[in-house]
Every structure is written in C-alpha cells, then in structure tokens.
Protein backbone atom coordinates (compact mmCIF):
# COMPACT_ATOMS: atom_id res chain seq x y z
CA UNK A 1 -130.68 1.10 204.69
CA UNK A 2 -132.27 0.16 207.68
CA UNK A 3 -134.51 -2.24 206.27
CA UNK A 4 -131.13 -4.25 204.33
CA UNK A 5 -129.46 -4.41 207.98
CA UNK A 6 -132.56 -5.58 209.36
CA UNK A 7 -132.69 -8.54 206.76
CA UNK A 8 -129.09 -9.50 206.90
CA UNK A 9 -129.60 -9.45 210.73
CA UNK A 10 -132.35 -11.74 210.51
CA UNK A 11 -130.86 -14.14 207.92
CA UNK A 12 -127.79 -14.40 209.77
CA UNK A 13 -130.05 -15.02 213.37
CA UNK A 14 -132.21 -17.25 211.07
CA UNK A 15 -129.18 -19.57 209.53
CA UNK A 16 -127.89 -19.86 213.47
CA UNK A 17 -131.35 -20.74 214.38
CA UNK A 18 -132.23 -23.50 211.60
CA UNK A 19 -131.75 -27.34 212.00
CA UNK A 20 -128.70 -28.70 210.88
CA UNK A 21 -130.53 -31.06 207.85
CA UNK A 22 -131.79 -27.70 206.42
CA UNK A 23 -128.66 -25.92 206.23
CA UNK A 24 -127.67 -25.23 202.53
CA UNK A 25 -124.32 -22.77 203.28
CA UNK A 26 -121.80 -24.68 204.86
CA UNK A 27 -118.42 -23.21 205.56
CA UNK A 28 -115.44 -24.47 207.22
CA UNK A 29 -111.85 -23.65 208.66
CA UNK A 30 -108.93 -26.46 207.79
CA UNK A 31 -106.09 -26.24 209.86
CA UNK A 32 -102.79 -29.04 210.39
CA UNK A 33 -99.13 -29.27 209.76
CA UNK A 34 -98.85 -31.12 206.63
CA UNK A 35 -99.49 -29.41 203.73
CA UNK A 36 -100.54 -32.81 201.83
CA UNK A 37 -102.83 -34.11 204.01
CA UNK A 38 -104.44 -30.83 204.43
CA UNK A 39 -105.25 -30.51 200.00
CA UNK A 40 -106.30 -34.03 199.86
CA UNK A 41 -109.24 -33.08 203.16
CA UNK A 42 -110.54 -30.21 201.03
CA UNK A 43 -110.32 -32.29 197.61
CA UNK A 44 -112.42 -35.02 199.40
CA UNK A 45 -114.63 -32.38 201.03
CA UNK A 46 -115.28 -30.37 198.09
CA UNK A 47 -115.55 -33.39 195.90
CA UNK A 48 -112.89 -31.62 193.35
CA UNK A 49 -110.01 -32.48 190.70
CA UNK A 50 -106.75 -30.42 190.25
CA UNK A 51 -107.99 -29.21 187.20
CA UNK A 52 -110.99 -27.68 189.18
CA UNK A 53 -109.32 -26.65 192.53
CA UNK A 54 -107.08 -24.18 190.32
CA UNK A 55 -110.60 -22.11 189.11
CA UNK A 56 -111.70 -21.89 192.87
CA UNK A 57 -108.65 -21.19 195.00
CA UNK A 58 -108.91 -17.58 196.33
CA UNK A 59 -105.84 -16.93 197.63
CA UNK A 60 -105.71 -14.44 201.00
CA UNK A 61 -102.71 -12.84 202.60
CA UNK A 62 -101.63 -16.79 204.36
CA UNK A 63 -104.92 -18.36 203.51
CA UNK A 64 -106.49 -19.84 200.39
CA UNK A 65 -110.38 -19.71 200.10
CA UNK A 66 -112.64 -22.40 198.15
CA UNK A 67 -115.52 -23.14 197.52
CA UNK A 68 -118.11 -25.46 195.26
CA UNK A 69 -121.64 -27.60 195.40
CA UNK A 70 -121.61 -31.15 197.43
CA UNK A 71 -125.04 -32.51 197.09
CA UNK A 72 -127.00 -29.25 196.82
CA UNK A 73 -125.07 -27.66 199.02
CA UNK A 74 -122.74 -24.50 198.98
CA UNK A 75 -119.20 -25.48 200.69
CA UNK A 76 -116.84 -23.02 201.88
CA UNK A 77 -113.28 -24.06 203.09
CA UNK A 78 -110.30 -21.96 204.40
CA UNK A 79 -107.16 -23.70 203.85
CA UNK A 80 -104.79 -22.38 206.84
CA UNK A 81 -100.81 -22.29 206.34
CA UNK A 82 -98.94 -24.76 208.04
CA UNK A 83 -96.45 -22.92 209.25
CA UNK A 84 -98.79 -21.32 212.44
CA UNK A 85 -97.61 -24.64 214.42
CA UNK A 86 -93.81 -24.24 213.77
CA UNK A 87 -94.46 -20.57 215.06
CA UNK A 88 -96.20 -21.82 217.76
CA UNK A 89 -93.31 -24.42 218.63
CA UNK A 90 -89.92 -22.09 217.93
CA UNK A 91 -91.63 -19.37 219.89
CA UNK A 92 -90.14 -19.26 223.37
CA UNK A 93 -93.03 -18.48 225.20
CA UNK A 94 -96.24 -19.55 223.53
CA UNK A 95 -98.20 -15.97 224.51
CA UNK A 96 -95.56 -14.33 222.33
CA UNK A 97 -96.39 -16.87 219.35
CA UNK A 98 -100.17 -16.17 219.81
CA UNK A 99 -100.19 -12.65 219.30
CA UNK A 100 -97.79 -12.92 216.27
CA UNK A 101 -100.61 -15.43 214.76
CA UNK A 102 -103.73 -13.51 215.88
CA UNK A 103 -103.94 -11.14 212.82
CA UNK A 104 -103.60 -14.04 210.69
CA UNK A 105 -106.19 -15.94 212.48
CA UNK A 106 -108.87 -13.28 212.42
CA UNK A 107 -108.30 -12.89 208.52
CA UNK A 108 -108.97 -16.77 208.15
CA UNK A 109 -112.00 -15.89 210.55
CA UNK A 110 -113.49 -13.02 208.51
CA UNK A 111 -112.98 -14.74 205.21
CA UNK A 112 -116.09 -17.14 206.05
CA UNK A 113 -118.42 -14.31 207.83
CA UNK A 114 -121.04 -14.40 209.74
CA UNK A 115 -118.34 -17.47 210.79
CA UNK A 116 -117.49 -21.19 209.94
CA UNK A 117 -119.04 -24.19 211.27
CA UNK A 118 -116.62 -26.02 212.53
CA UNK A 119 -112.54 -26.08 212.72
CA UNK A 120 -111.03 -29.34 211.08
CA UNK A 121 -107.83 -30.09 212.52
CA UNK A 122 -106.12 -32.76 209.93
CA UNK A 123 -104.44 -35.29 211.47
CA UNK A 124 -102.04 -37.96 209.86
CA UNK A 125 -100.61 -39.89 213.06
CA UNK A 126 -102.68 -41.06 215.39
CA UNK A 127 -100.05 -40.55 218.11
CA UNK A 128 -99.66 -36.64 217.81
CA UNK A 129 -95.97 -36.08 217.33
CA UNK A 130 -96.39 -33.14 215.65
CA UNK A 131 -98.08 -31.48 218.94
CA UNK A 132 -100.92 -30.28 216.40
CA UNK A 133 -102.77 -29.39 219.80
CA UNK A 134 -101.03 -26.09 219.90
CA UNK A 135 -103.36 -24.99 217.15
CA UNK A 136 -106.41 -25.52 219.42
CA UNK A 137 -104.89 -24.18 222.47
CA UNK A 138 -103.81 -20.85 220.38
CA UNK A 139 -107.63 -21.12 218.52
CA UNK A 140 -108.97 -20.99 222.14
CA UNK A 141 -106.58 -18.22 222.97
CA UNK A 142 -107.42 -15.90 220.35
CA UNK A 143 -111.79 -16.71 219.98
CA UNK A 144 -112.00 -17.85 223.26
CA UNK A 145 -112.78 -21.16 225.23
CA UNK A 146 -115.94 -21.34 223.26
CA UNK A 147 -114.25 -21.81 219.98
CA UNK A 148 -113.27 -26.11 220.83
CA UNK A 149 -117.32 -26.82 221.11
CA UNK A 150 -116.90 -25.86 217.17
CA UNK A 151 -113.75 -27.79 217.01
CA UNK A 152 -113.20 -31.53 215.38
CA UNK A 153 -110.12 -33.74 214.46
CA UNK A 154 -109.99 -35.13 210.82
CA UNK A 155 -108.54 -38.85 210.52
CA UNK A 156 -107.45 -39.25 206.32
CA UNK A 157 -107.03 -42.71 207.64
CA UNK A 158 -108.71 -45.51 209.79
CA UNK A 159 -107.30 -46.32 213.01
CA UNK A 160 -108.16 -48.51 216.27
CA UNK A 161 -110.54 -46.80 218.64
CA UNK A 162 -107.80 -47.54 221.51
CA UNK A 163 -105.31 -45.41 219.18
CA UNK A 164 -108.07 -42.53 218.70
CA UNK A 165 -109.01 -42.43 222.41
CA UNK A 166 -105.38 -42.15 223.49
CA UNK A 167 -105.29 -38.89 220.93
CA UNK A 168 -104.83 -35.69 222.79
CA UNK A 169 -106.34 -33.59 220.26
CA UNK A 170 -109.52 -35.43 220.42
CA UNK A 171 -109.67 -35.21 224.30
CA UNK A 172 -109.26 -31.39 223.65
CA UNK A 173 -112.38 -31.30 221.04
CA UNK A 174 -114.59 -33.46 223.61
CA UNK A 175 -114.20 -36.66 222.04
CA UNK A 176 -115.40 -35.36 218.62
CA UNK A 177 -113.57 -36.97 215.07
CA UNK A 178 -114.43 -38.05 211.65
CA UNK A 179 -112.67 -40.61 209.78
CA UNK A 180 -112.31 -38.80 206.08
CA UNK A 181 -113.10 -41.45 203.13
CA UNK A 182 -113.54 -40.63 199.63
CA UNK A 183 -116.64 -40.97 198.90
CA UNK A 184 -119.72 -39.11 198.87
CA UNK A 185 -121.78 -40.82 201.79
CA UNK A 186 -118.61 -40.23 204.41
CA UNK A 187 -118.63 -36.68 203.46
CA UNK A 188 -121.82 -35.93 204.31
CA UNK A 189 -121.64 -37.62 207.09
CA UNK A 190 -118.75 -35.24 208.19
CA UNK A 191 -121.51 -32.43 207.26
CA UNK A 192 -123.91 -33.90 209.52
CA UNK A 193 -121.35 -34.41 212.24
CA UNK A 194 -119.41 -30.81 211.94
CA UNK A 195 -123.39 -28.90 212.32
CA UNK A 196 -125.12 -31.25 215.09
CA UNK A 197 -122.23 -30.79 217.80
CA UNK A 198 -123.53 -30.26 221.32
CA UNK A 199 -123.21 -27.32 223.63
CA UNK A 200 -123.10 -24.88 220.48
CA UNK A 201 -125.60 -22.14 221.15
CA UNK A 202 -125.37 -21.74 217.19
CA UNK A 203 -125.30 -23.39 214.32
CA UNK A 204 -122.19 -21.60 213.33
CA UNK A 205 -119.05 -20.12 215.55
CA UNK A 206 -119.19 -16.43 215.62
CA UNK A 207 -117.72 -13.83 218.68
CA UNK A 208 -120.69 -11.37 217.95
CA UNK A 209 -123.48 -13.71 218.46
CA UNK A 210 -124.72 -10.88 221.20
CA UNK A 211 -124.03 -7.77 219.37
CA UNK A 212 -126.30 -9.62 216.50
CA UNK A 213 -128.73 -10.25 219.18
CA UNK A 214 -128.68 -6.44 220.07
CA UNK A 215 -129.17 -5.40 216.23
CA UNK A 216 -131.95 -7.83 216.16
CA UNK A 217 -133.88 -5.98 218.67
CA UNK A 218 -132.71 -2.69 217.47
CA UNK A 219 -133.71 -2.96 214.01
CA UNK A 220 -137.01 -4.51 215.59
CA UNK A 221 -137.91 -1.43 217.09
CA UNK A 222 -136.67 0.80 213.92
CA UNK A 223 -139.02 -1.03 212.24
CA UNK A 224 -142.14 -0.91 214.45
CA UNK A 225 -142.02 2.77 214.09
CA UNK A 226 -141.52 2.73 210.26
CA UNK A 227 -144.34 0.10 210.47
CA UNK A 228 -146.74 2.14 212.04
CA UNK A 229 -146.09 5.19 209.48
CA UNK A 230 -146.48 2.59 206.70
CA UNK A 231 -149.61 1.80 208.16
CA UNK A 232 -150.83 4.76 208.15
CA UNK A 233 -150.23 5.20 204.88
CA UNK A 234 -151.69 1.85 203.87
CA UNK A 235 -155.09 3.03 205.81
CA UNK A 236 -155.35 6.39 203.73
CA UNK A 237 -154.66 3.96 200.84
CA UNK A 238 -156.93 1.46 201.80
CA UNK A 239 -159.88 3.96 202.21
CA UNK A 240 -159.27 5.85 198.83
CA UNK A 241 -159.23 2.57 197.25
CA UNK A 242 -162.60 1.31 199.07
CA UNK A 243 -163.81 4.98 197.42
CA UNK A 244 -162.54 4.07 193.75
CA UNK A 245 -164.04 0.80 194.65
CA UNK A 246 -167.21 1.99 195.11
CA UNK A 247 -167.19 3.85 192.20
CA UNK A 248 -166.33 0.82 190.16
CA UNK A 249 -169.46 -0.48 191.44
CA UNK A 250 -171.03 2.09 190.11
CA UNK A 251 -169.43 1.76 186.84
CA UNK A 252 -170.14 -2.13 187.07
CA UNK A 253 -174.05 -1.50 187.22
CA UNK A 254 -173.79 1.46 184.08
CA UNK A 255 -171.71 -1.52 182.65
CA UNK A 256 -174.36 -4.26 183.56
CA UNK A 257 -177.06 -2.20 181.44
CA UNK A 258 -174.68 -1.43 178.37
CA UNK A 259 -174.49 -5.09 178.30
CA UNK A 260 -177.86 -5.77 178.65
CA UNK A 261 -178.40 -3.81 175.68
CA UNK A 262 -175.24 -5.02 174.20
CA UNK A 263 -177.06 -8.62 174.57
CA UNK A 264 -179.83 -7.92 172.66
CA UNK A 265 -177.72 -6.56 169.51
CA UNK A 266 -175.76 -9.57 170.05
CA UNK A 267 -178.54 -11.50 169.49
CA UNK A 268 -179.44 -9.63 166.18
CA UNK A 269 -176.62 -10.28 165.04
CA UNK A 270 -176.84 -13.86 165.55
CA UNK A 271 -179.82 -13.97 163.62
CA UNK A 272 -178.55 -12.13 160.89
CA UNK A 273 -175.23 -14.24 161.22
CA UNK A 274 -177.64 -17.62 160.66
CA UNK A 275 -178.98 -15.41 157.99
CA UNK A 276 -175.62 -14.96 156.31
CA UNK A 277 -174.52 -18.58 157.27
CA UNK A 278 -177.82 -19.84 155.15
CA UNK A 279 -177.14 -17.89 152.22
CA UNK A 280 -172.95 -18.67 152.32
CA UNK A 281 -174.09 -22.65 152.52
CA UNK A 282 -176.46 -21.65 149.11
CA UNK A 283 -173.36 -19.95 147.57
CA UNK A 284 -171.56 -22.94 148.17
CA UNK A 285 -173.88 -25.18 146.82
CA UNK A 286 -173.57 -23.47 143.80
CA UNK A 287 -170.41 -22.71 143.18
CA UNK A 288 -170.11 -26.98 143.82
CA UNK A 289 -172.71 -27.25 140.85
CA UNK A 290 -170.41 -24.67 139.11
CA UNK A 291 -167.25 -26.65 139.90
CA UNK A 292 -169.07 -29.59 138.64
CA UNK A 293 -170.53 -28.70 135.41
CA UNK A 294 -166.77 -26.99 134.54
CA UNK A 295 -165.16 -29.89 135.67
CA UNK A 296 -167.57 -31.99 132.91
CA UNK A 297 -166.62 -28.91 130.31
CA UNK A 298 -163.19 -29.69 130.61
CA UNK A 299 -163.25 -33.23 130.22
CA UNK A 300 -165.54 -32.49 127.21
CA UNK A 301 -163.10 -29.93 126.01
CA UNK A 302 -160.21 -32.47 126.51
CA UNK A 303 -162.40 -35.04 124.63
CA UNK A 304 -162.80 -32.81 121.64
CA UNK A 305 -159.52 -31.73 121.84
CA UNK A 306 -158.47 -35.25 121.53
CA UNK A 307 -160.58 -35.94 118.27
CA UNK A 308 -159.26 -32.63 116.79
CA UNK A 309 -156.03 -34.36 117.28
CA UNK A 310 -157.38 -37.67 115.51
CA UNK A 311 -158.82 -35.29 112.45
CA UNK A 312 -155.72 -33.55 112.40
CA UNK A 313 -153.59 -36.72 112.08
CA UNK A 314 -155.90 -38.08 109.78
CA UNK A 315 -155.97 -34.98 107.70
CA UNK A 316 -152.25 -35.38 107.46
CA UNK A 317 -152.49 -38.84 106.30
CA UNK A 318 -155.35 -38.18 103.62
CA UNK A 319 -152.54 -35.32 102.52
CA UNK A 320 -149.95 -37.94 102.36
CA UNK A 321 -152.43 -39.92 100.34
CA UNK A 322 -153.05 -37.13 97.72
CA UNK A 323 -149.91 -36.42 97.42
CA UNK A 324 -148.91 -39.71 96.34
CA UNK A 325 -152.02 -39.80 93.73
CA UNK A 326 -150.54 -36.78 92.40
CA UNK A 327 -147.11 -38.78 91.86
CA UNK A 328 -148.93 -41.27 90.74
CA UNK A 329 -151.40 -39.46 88.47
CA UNK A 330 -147.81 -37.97 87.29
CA UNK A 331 -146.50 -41.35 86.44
CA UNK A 332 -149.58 -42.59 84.30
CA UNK A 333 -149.92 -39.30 82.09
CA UNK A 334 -146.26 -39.79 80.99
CA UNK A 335 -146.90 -43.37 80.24
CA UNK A 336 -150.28 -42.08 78.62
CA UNK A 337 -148.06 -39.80 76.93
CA UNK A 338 -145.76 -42.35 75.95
CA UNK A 339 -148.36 -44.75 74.56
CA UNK A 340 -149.91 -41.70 72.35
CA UNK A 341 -146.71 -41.40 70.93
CA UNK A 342 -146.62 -44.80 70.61
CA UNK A 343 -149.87 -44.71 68.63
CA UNK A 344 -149.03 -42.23 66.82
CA UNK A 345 -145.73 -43.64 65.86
CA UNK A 346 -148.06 -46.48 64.73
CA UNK A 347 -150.58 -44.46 62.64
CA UNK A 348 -147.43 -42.83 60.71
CA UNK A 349 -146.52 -46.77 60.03
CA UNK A 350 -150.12 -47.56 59.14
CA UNK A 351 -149.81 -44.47 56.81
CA UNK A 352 -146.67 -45.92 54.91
CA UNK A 353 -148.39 -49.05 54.49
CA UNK A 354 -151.19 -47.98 52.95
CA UNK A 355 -148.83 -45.90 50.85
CA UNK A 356 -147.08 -49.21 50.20
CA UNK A 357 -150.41 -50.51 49.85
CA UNK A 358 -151.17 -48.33 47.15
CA UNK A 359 -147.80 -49.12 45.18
CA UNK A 360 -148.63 -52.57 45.52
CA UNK A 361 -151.53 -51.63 43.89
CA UNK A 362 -149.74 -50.43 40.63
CA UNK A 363 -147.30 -53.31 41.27
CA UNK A 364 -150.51 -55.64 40.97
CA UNK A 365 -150.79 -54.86 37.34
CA UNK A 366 -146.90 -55.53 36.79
CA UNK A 367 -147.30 -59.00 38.61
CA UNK A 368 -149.87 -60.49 36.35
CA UNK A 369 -147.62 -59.83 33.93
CA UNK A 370 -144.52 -61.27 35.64
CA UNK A 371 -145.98 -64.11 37.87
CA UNK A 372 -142.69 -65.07 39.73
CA UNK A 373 -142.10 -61.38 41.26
CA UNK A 374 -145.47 -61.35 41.94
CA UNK A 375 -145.01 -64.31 44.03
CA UNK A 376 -141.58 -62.92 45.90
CA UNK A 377 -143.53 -59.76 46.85
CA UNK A 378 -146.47 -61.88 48.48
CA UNK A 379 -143.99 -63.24 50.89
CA UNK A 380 -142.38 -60.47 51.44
CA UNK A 381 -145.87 -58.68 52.60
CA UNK A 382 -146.52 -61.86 54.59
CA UNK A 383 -143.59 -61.70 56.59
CA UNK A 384 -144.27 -57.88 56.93
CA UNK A 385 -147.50 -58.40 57.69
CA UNK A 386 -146.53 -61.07 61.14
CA UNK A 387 -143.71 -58.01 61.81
CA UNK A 388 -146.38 -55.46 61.97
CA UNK A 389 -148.80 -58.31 63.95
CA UNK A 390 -146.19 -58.33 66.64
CA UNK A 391 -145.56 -54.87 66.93
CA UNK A 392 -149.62 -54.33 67.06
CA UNK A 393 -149.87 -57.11 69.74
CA UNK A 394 -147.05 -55.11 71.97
CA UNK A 395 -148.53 -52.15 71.95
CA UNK A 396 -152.29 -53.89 72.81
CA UNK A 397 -151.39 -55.51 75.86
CA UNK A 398 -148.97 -52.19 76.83
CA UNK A 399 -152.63 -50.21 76.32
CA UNK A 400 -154.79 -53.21 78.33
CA UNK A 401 -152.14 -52.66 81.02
CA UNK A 402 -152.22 -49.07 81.11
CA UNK A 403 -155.88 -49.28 81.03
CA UNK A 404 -156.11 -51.53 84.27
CA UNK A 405 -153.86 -49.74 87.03
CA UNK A 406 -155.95 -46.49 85.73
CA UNK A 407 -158.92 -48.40 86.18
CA UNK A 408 -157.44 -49.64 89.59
CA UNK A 409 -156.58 -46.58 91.07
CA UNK A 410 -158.59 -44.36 93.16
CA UNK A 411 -158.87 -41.52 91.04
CA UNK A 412 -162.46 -42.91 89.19
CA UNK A 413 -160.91 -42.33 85.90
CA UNK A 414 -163.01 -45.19 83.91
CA UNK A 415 -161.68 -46.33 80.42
CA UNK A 416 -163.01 -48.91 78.25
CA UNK A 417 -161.00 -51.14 75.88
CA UNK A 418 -163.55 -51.36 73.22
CA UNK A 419 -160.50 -51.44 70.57
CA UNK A 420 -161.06 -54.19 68.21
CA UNK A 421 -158.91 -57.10 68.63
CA UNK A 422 -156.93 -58.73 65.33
CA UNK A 423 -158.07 -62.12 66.32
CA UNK A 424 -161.77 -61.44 64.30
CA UNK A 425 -160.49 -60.68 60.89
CA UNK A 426 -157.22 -62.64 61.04
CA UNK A 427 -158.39 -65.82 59.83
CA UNK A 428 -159.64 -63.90 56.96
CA UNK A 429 -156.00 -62.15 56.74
CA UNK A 430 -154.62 -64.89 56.04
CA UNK A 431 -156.68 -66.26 53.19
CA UNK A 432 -156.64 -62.99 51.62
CA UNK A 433 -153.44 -63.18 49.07
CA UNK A 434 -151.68 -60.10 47.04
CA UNK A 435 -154.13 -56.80 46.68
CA UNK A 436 -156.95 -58.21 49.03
CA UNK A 437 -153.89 -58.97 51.91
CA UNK A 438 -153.27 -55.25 52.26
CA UNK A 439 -156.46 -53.42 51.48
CA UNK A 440 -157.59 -56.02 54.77
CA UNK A 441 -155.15 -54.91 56.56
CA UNK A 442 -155.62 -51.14 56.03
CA UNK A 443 -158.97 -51.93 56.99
CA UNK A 444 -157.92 -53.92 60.58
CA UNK A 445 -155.58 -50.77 61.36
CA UNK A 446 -158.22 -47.84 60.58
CA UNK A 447 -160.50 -49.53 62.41
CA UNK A 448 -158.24 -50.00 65.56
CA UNK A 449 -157.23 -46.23 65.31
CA UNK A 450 -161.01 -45.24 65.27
CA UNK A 451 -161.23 -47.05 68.09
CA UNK A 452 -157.98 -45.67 70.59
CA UNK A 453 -159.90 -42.66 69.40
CA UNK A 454 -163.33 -42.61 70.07
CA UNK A 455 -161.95 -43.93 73.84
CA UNK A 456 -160.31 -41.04 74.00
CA UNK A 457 -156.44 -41.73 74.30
CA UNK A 458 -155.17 -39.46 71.88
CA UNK A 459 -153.48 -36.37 73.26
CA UNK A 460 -154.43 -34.62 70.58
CA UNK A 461 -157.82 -34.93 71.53
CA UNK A 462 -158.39 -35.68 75.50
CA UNK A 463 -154.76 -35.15 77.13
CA UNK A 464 -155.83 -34.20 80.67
CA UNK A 465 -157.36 -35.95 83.29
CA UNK A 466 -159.34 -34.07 85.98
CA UNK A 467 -158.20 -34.73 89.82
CA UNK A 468 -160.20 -36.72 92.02
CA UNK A 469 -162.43 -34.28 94.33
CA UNK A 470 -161.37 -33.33 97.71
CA UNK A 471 -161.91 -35.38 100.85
C-alpha cells in the first residue's frame, strides 16, 4: 500500500514538475454564461462532432465531463453550468452567492484530480456586459488568489487588440487570452499557452501542492527503511547465489570434460556418418541405374505391347479374310454342284442319243430301202446335232469359267481343262452323213465325259475340296 501511494505521489509531483511540451494529460475547467459558446469551445478543443460528444459526456451533479485524443494527447474538459453567474448577480451580497456555489465548484474541481491546468473563461463580447468577471472573483474566493495565475479568457472570435486590452476579464487573468479558431494548429497553440503561464509554481492548479510535498517526503522515508530490509534481503540473496554460482562452476568444468569426451564420439560419428553418406550416394547410384534400365523395360514393354496390338488387328483381318474364303469356297461348291448336275444332266442326254443312235441304227436298214425318209431323218439329226452343239458349247465355257475364278482364288485349288474341245473332230462331223454322223458323235461326247472325269469334277467321284491351311 505504501509503495502505490508512494508512486501516485511521485507521478503526480513528477507531471507538476515536467515541461509543458512533454505533457501528454491535459485537463481543463470551461466556465461562461452562454451555454452556446461554451459547447462550440469544447467541440473545437476536443476536435469532436455531435455524434461523438454524446459517447463522451459524463454528466456530474451541474457539470458535464469529456474527454478524447488531440494530437497524441489525452484532453479532459469540465463543462461548468451557466447559471453560477446569474447566482452570482441576483444574490444580494456576493459572499452569500459564493458559499451557495462553493460545493458546486469543488465538485467541478475534484472531477479533474490531481487538478486542471488552466480555467477558460468563454467570452462572446468583447465589452463584458455580461459581468463574466464575477466568475473569477468567486474562483479566487473559493481556491484562493492563486487560482487567476491558472486563469485565461477564451475569444470564439477575433477582435482589435484596443477592444481586448479594454476587457476587464483579461486585466483580471494578467493580460492572458487565446483567440479560439477551428483548426488544429490554434488549438494547440491554446495547449501551449494554457501550460507555459508564468508565476505557476506547477504545471497544474491544485490547493494541496504542500500536503503532496509532505507525502513525498513521508513516503521517502517509509521507503528508506523498507529499502534497507530489502537490502538485506537482496545481500543474503546475493551471497547464496554467488554459492550456487560457484557450484555451477563446478558443474561447468564436470561439464567441460563430458564434452570433451562428448567431442571425440562426435567425431566418430562423423566418420561413420561420411561412412553412411558414401554408401547412401552408392545406393543411389543404383537405384538411378535401376530407374533407368526399368524405365527402358517399359518403353520396351509398351513397344511390344504395341505390336501385340498390330498382330492382334491383323489377326482379326486374316479372320475376316477366311471367313470370306469360306463364303466364297461356299459359293463355288454350289456352282460345282450345279455344273455336275449339269453334266450329268448331259450324260443322261448323251445316253438317249446313243439310244437314238442305236434306233437309227435299225432305221439304217429301213432307209436303204426307202431313200426319201432316209433323207428327212438326216436333217432331222443335223439340226439335232447343232441343238446339242449349242447346248455342249454352254456348258464348256460355264466349266472354263468355273475353272478360272477357282484357279484365281487363293485357296491353291489347281484344275486343268484338259477336256477335249469339239472344234478337232467337227470338220469331220460334218462330212460324216446318216450312221457314221451319230456313231461320231457318241464318240465326241464319251470322250468329253472321260475327260470332266479324269479332272475330277464329278461329285460322284471328288465332291470336296480341302481348305486352304492356316495362316
């Protein structure tokens, strides 16, 4: 407890020591009759808005309290009532009005404590008609004569110095005023002004500037005696620590050998960390060569991958292929089949004939005989014979032509068209005449039959045809 009174006392000695520039609290006491000019010196002052004034007002019993930051600076301002002067003018005698106002006073006093700065008095006319001098003459009746060094007069507006030196209220405060402007440079100028006022033994007005004094020299001596039992105290510290510190020494030099020793397995372990470093740089090497030689795998793997792909598509084509042989091998046995029946069909003709043949035979005998019928039935086997000519020549070229797309294909089936063509014994055909005409003829179709035969296109004989081996 003693030690927080002794540093509020010197704080508050400090702060009435200090030079004005320095000061960073700044309170103040506004005082006037008109309660418009008075709001519009602590808007200006405080550098505030309406809005803003509303948050800080602190209303007292008559007073209003507020504060803010100008420039770094805490501000303080008690606004005053303005009814103290009409008091102080109804009153009969002015002692009487004094005393009524003194309790109010003090409250406006103790509301900036340790105590303000400096009293504004707010003045509107220059020519005093509203006798705001009362107010100083009733501040210097309640704090004493003292309290007008800490006094000023606040112009809101510019007037002639002959005006201002004529002003009784600035006679009263020693020739001390401040034209208020709004701006930011004029109010700290009033700052400057209101804290470097002469004959002030303080920076600040206070009425127990001695009593402070007195603490000050009371708390001084409280606290030489608890400074000498603290000192004390720090001694038997001070020697128990230059004991531990000794043994820390001591500690230090058991330390200094551990490390020594410590060094030395340090530097083993270097050496076996190079060791480890050599063989982690070999590891690496080889697991690059590793990387590599996978990385050469892969794109071998992809590359074989990519001609599996190829075989595969080919392999589907070659399919395709086959399958179409297969339609096609399909489409040339049933024409194979249709030409056997075909020849077939022909060798059951060739049969008749040489059945007819054979009755022409008999007939032969009848016709020498009978010369005219004999004659009838030799053109009658000549036109037969061109008839069955015709037919034989179809079926030839339908046999050469069957012959050649097998031939053509791809299946290697070879067959050879070693069937005797008409064209070699027709000449003689034709000179043959009755019985020799169709025993030539007989001749010219057994020997075309022998022939289909022997190259194997009859299905009685050779009807299948073996596939073509796979590729």
């Amino acid at each position: 407890m003693a030690q927080r009174l002794q540093k509020r006392d010197e704080t508050l000695s400090d702060e009435a020591k200090q030079p004005t520039d320095s000061i960073k609290r700044l309170r103040f006491i506004v005082l006037g009759s008109d309660e418009v000019l008075i709001n519009e010196a602590c808007d200006t002052i405080l550098r505030s808005t309406d809005a803003k004034r509303m948050e800080t007002i602190k209303r007292g019993r008559t007073c209003e309290f507020r504060e803010d930051y100008v420039s770094g600076r805490h501000v303080s301002v008690v606004k005053t009532p303005t009814y103290w002067l009409e008091n102080l003018k109804t009153y009969l005698f002015f002692s009487k009005s004094v005393r009524s106002l003194k309790r109010d006073m003090e409250f406006s006093y103790s509301m900036v404590f340790p105590g303000p700065h400096a009293f504004l008095l707010v003045l509107g006319d220059v020519r005093n008609s509203g006798k705001e001098h009362y107010l100083l003459r009733a501040l210097s009746e309640v704090f004493g004569q003292e309290v007008l060094d800490y006094s000023m007069v606040l112009f809101m507006h510019g007037y002639s110095d002959r005006d201002i030196g004529r002003n009784r209220c600035v006679r009263k405060c020693s020739e001390r005023y401040h034209i208020l402007k709004d701006n930011e440079d004029n109010v700290l100028k009033l700052f400057h002004d209101a804290t470097a006022m002469k004959q002030r033994k303080a920076n600040f007005f206070t009425n127990d500037l001695e009593l402070l004094y007195k603490a000050e020299t009371y708390f001084k001596k409280e606290f030489d005696a608890t400074y000498e039992e603290r000192e004390n105290i720090l001694r038997g510290d001070l020697a128990e620590m230059k004991t531990a510190e000794e043994n820390l020494r001591t500690k230090m030099t058991e330390m200094e050998k551990q490390n020594s020793e410590n060094v030395r397995e340090l530097q083993d372990l270097r050496e076996e960390l190079d060791q480890l470093r050599e063989e982690l740089d070999a590891h690496r090497f080889r697991e690059n060569q590793l990387r590599k030689d996978l990385d050469a795998s892969i794109s071998r793997e992809k590359q074989l991958s990519q001609e599996i792909d190829a075989l595969k598509e080919k392999k589907y084509e070659l399919k395709e292929e086959l399958f179409d042989l297969r339609d096609h091998k399909r489409r040339v046995n049933a024409e194979l089949i249709a030409s056997n029946e075909r020849e077939s069909q022909l060798k059951s003709d060739n049969e008749k004939l040489q059945r007819e043949l054979e009755q022409l035979k008999d007939n032969e005998k009848k016709r020498e005989k009978n010369p005219r019928e004999s004659k009838h039935k030799e053109e009658f086997l000549l036109t037969e014979k061109e008839e069955v000519q015709e037919e034989y020549d179809i079926s030839r070229r339908r046999e050469e032509e069957l012959l050649q797309t097998v031939t053509g294909s791809q299946h290697g089936i070879h067959i050879s068209t070693a069937v005797t063509p008409p064209s070699v014994s027709e000449n003689k055909v034709k000179s043959l005449s009755g019985r020799e005409c169709e025993v030539e003829r007989k001749q010219i179709d057994s020997q075309s039959s022998r022939s289909l035969e022997g190259e194997g296109l009859n299905p009685a004989r050779q009807n299948i045809i073996q596939d073509p081996p796979n590729r």
